[in-house]
C-alpha atoms as a PDB file:
ATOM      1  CA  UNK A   1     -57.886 -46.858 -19.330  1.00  0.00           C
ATOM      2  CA  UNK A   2     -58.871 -43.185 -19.382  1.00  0.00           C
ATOM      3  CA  UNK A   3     -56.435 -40.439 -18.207  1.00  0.00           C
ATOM      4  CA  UNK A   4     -59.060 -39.462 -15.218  1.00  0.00           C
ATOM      5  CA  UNK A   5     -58.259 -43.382 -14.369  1.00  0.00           C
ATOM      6  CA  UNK A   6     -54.529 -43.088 -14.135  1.00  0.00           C
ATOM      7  CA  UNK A   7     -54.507 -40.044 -12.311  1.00  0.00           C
ATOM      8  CA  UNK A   8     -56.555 -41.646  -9.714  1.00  0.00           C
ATOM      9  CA  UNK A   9     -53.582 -44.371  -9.475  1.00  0.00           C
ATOM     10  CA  UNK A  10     -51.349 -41.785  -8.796  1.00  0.00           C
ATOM     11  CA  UNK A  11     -53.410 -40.199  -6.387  1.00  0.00           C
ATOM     12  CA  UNK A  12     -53.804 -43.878  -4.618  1.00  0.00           C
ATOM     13  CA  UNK A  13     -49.947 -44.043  -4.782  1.00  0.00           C
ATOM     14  CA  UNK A  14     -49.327 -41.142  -3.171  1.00  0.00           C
ATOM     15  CA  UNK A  15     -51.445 -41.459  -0.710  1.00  0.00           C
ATOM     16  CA  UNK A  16     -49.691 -44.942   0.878  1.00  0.00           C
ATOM     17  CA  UNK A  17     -46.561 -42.907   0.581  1.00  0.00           C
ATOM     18  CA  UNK A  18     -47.983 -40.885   3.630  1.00  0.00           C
ATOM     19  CA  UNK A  19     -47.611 -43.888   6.063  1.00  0.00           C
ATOM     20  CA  UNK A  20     -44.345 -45.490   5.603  1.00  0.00           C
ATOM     21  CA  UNK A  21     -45.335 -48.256   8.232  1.00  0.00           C
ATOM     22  CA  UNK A  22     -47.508 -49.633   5.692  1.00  0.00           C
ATOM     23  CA  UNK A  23     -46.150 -52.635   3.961  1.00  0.00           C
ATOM     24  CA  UNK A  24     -45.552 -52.287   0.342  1.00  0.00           C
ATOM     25  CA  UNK A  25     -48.847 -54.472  -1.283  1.00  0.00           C
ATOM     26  CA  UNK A  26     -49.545 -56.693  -4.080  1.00  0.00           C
ATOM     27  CA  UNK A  27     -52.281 -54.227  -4.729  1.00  0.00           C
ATOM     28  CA  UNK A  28     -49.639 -51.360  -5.690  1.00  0.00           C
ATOM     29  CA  UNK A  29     -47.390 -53.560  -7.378  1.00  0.00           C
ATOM     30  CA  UNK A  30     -50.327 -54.181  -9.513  1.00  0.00           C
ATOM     31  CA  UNK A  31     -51.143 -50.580 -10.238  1.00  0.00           C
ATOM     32  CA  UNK A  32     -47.299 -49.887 -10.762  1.00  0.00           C
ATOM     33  CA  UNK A  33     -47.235 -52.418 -13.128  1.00  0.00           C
ATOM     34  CA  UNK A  34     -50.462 -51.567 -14.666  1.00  0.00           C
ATOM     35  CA  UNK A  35     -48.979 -48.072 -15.216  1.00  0.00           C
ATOM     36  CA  UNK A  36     -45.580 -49.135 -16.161  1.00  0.00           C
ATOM     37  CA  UNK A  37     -47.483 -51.022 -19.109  1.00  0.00           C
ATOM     38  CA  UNK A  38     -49.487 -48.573 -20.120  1.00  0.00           C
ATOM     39  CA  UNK A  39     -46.290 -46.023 -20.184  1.00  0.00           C
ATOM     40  CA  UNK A  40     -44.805 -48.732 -22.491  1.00  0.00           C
ATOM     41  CA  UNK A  41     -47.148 -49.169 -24.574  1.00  0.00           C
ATOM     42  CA  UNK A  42     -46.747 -45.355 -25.931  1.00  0.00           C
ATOM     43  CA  UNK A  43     -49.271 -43.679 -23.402  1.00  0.00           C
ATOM     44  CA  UNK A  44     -48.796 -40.362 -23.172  1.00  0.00           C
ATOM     45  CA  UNK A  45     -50.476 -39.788 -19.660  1.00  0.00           C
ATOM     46  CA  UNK A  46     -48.972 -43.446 -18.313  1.00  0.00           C
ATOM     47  CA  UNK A  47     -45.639 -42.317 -19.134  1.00  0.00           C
ATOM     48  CA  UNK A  48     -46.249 -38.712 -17.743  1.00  0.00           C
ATOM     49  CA  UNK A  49     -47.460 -40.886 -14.505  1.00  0.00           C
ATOM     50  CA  UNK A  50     -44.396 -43.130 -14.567  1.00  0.00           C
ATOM     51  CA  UNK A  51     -42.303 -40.193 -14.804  1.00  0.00           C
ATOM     52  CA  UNK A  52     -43.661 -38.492 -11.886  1.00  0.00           C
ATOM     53  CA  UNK A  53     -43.318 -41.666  -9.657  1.00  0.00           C
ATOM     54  CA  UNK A  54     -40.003 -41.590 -10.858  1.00  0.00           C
ATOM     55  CA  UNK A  55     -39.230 -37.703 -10.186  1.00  0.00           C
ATOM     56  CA  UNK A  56     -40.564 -37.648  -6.765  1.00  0.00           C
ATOM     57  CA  UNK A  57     -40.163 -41.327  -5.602  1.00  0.00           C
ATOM     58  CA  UNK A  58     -43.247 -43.439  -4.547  1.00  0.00           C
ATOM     59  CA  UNK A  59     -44.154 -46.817  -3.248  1.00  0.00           C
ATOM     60  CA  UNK A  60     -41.734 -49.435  -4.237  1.00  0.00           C
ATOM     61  CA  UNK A  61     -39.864 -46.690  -6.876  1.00  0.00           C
ATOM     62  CA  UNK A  62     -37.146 -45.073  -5.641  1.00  0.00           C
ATOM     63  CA  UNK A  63     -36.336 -41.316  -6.483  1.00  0.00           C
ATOM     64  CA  UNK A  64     -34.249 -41.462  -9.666  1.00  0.00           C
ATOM     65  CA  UNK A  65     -34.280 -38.384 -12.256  1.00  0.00           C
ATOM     66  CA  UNK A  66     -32.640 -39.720 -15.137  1.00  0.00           C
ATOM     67  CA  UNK A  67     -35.766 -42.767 -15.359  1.00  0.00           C
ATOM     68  CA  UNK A  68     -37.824 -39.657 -14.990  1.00  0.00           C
ATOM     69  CA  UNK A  69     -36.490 -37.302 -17.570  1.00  0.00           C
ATOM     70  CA  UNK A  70     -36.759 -40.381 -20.049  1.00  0.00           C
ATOM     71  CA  UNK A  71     -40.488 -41.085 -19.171  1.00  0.00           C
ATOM     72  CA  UNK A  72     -41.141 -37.351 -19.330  1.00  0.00           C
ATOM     73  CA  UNK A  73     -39.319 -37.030 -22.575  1.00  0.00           C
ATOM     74  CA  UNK A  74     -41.591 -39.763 -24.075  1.00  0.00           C
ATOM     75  CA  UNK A  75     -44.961 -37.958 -23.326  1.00  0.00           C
ATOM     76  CA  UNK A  76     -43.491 -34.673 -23.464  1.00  0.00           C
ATOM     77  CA  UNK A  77     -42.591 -35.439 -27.611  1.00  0.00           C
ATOM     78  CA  UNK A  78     -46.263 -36.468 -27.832  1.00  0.00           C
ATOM     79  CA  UNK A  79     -47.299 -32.993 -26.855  1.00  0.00           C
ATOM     80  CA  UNK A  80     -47.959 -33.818 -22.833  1.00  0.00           C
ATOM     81  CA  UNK A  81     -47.929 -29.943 -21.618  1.00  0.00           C
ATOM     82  CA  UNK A  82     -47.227 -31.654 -17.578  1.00  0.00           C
ATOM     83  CA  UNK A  83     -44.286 -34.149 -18.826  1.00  0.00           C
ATOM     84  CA  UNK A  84     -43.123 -30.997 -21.037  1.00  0.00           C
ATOM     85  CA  UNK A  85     -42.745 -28.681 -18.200  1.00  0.00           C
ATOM     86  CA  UNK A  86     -40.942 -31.226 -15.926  1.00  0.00           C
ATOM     87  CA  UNK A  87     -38.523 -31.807 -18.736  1.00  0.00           C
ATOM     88  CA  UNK A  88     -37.948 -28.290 -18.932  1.00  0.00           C
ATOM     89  CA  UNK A  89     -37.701 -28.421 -15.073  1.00  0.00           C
ATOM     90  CA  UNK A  90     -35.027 -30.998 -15.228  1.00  0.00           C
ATOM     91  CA  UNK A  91     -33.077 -29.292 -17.716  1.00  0.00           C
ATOM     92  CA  UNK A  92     -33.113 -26.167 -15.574  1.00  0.00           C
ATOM     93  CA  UNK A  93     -32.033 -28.071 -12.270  1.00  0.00           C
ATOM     94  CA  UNK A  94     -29.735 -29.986 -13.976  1.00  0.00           C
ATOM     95  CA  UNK A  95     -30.894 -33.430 -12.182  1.00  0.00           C
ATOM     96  CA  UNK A  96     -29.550 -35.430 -14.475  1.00  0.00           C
ATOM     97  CA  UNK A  97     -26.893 -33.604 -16.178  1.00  0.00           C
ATOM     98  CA  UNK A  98     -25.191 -30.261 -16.356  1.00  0.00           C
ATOM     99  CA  UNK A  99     -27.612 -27.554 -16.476  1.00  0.00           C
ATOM    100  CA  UNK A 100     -29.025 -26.309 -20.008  1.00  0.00           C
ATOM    101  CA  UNK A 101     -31.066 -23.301 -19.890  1.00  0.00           C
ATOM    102  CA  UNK A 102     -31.659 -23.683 -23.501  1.00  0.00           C
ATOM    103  CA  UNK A 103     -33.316 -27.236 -23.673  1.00  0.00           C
ATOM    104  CA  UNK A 104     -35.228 -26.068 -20.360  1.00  0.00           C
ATOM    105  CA  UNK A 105     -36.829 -22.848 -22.355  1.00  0.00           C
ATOM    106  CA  UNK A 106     -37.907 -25.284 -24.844  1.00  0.00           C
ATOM    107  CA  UNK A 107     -39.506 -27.498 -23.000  1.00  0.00           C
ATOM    108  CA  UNK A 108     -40.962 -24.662 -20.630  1.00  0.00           C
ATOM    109  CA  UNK A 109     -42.103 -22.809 -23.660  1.00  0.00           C
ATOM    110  CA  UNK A 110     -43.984 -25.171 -25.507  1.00  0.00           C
ATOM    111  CA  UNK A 111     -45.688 -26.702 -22.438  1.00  0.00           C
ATOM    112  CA  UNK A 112     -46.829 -22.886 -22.117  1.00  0.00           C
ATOM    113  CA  UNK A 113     -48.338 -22.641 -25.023  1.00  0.00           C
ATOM    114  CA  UNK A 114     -50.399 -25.418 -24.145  1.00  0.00           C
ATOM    115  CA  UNK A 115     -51.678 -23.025 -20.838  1.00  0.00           C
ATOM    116  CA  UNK A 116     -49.974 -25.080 -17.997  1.00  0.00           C
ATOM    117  CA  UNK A 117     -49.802 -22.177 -15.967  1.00  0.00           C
ATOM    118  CA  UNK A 118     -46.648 -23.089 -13.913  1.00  0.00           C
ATOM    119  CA  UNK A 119     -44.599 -23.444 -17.604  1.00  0.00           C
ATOM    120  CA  UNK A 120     -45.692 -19.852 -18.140  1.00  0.00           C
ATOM    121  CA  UNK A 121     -43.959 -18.724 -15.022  1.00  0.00           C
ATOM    122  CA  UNK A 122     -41.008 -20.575 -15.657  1.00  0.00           C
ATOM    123  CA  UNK A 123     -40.755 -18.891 -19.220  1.00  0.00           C
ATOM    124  CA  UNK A 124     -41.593 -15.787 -17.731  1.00  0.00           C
ATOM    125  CA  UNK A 125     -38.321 -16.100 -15.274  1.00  0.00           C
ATOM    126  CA  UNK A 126     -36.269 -16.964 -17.885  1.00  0.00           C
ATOM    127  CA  UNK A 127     -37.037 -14.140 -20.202  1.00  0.00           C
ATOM    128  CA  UNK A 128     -37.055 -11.784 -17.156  1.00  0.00           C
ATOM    129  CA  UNK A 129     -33.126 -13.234 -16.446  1.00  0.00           C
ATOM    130  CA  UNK A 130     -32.041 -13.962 -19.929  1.00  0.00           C
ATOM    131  CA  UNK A 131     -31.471 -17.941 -19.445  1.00  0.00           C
ATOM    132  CA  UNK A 132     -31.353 -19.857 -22.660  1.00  0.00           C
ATOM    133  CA  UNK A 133     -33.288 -17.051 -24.552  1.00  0.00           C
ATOM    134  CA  UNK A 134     -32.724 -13.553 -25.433  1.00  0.00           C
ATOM    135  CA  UNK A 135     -33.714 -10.889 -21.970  1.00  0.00           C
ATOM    136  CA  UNK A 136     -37.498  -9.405 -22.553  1.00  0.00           C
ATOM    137  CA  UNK A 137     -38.851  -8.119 -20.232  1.00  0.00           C
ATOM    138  CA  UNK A 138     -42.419  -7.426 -22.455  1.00  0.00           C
ATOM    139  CA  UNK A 139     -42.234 -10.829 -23.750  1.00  0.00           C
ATOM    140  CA  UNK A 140     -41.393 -11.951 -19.593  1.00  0.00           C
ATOM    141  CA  UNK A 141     -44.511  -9.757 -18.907  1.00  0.00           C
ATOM    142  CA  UNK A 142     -46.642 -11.793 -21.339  1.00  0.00           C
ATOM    143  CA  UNK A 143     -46.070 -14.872 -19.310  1.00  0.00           C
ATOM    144  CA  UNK A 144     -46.147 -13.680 -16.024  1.00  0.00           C
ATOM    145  CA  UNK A 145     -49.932 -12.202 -17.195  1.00  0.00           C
ATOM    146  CA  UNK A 146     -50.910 -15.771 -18.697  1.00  0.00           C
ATOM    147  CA  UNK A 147     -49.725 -17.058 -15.155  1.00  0.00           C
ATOM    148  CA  UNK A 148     -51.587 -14.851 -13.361  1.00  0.00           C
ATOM    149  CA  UNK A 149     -54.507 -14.945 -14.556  1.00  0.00           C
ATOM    150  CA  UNK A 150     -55.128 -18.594 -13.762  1.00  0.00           C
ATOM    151  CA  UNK A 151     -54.214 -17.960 -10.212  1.00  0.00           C
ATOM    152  CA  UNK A 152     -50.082 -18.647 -10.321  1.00  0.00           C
ATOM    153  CA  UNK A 153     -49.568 -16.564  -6.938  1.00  0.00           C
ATOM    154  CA  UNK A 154     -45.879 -16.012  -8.063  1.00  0.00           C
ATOM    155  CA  UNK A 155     -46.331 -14.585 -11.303  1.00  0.00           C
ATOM    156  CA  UNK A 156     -48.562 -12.852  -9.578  1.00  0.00           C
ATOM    157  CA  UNK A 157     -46.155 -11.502  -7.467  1.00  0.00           C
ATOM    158  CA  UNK A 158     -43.856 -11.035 -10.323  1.00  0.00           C
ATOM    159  CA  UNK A 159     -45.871  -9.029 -12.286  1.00  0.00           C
ATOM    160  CA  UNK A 160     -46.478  -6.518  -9.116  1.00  0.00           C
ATOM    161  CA  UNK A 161     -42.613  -6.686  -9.376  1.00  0.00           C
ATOM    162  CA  UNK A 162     -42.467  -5.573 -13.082  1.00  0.00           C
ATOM    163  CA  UNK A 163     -45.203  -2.718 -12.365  1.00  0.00           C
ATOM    164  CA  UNK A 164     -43.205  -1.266  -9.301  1.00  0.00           C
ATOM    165  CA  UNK A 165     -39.933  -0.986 -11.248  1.00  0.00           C
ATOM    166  CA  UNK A 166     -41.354  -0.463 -14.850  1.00  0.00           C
ATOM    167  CA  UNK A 167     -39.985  -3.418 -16.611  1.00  0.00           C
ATOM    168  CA  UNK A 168     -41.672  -4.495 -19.436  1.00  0.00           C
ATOM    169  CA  UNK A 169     -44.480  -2.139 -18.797  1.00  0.00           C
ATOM    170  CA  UNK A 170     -44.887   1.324 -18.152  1.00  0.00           C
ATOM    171  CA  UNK A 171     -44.302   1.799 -14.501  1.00  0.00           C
ATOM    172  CA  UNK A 172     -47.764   1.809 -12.356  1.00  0.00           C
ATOM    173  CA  UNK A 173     -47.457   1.861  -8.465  1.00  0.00           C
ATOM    174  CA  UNK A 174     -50.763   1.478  -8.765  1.00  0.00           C
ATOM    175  CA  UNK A 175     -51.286  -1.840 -10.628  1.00  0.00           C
ATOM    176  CA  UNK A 176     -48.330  -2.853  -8.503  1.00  0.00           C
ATOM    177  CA  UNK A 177     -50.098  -2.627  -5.939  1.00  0.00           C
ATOM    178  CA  UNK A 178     -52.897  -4.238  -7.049  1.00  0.00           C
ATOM    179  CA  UNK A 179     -50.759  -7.624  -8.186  1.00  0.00           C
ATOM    180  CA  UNK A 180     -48.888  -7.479  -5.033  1.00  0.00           C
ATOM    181  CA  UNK A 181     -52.644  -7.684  -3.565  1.00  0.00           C
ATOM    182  CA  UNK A 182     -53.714 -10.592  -5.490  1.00  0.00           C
ATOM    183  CA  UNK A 183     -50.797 -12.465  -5.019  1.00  0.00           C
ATOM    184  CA  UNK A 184     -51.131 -11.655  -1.331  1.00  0.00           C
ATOM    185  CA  UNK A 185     -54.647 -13.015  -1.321  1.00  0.00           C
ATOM    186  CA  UNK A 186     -53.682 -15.988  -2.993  1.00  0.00           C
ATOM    187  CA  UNK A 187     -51.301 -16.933   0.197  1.00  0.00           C
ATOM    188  CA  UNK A 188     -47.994 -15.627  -1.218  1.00  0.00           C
ATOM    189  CA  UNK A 189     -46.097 -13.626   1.645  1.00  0.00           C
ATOM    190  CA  UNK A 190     -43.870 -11.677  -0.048  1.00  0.00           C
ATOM    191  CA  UNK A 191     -47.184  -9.973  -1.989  1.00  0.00           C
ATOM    192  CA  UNK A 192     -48.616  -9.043   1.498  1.00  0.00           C
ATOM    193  CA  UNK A 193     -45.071  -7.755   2.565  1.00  0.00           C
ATOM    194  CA  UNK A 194     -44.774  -5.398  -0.936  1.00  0.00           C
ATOM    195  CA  UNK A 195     -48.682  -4.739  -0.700  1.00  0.00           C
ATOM    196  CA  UNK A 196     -48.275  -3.244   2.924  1.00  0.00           C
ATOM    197  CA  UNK A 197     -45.082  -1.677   1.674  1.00  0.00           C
ATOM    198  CA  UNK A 198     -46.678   0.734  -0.997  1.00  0.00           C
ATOM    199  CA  UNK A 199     -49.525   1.336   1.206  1.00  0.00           C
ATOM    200  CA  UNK A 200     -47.825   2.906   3.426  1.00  0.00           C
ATOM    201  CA  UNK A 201     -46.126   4.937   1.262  1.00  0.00           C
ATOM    202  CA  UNK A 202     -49.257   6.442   0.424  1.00  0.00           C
ATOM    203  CA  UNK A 203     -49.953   4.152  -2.809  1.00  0.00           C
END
């Protein structure tokens, strides 16, 4: 069973969850099942899968964090970049225990390496506010750029922020302006707010 197979199960999944008059099948027991024994049987993408069922609650699973973080955990040790970011992401919430900024910049930070764009923002923040790493803004910067360039509206956004106020980066109102315009285009409202903003003042 191939990963672009399991994801489809997860797609189908989600999908019934979208008409809770449907009665729960024997059809999606099956998949479940299917995916609970392919998580089992040391599947990294299965248990990445399993987790998320788990994490946001699906069709005969109800929502339970701690089942997640322990699926998530599984893939996320076998290099998973997805199950690595939402085990940093549960570290940061705290969903299953107290929070631990540390763990959660671990977990963020190697999933970024990997490119998962969302990780990189996450990093980003956490260097930008000092949580569970040293404050940087240049290394913040680094993230937010990685982010951005695949599309991540709000490092996007964040990286107009760090050109307007000149952290991490020499100060530009112009490329400020030109992230808060990306990020605007990309559907972010805050970048069309700041974009407007520094137009009118002439930037």
């Amino acid at each position: 069973m191939n990963r672009k197979f399991l994801r489809l199960i997860l797609l189908l999944l989600a999908a019934v969850t979208i008409t809770p008059a449907r009665a729960f099948s024997m059809d999606e027991s099956k998949a479940i099942s299917t995916l609970r024994q392919k998580a089992e049987q040391g599947d990294a993408w299965g248990q990445d899968l399993l987790g998320m069922l788990y994490y946001y609650g699906g069709p005969g699973i109800k929502q339970d964090y701690g089942r997640a973080a322990k699926w998530f955990r599984l893939a996320a040790q076998q290099g998973d970049a997805e199950a690595q970011y939402f085990l940093g992401r549960v570290y940061y919430g705290g969903q299953t225990e107290d929070q631990n900024f540390a763990e959660a910049a671990k977990w963020f930070q190697l999933s970024a390496q990997q490119g998962y764009a969302a990780a990189q923002f996450n990093i980003g923040v956490m260097y930008s506010n000092g949580q569970g790493v040293k404050q940087d803004s240049v290394e913040a910067v680094k993230w937010y750029r990685l982010a951005a360039t695949q599309g991540f509206a709000e490092a996007q956004f964040n990286l107009g922020v760090a050109y307007n106020n000149g952290a991490g980066v020499e100060k530009s109102f112009a490329k400020a302006k030109e992230w808060f315009k990306i990020s605007c285009d990309s559907g972010l409202e805050r970048g069309c707010t700041q974009y407007q903003a520094l137009l009118r003042k002439g930037y």
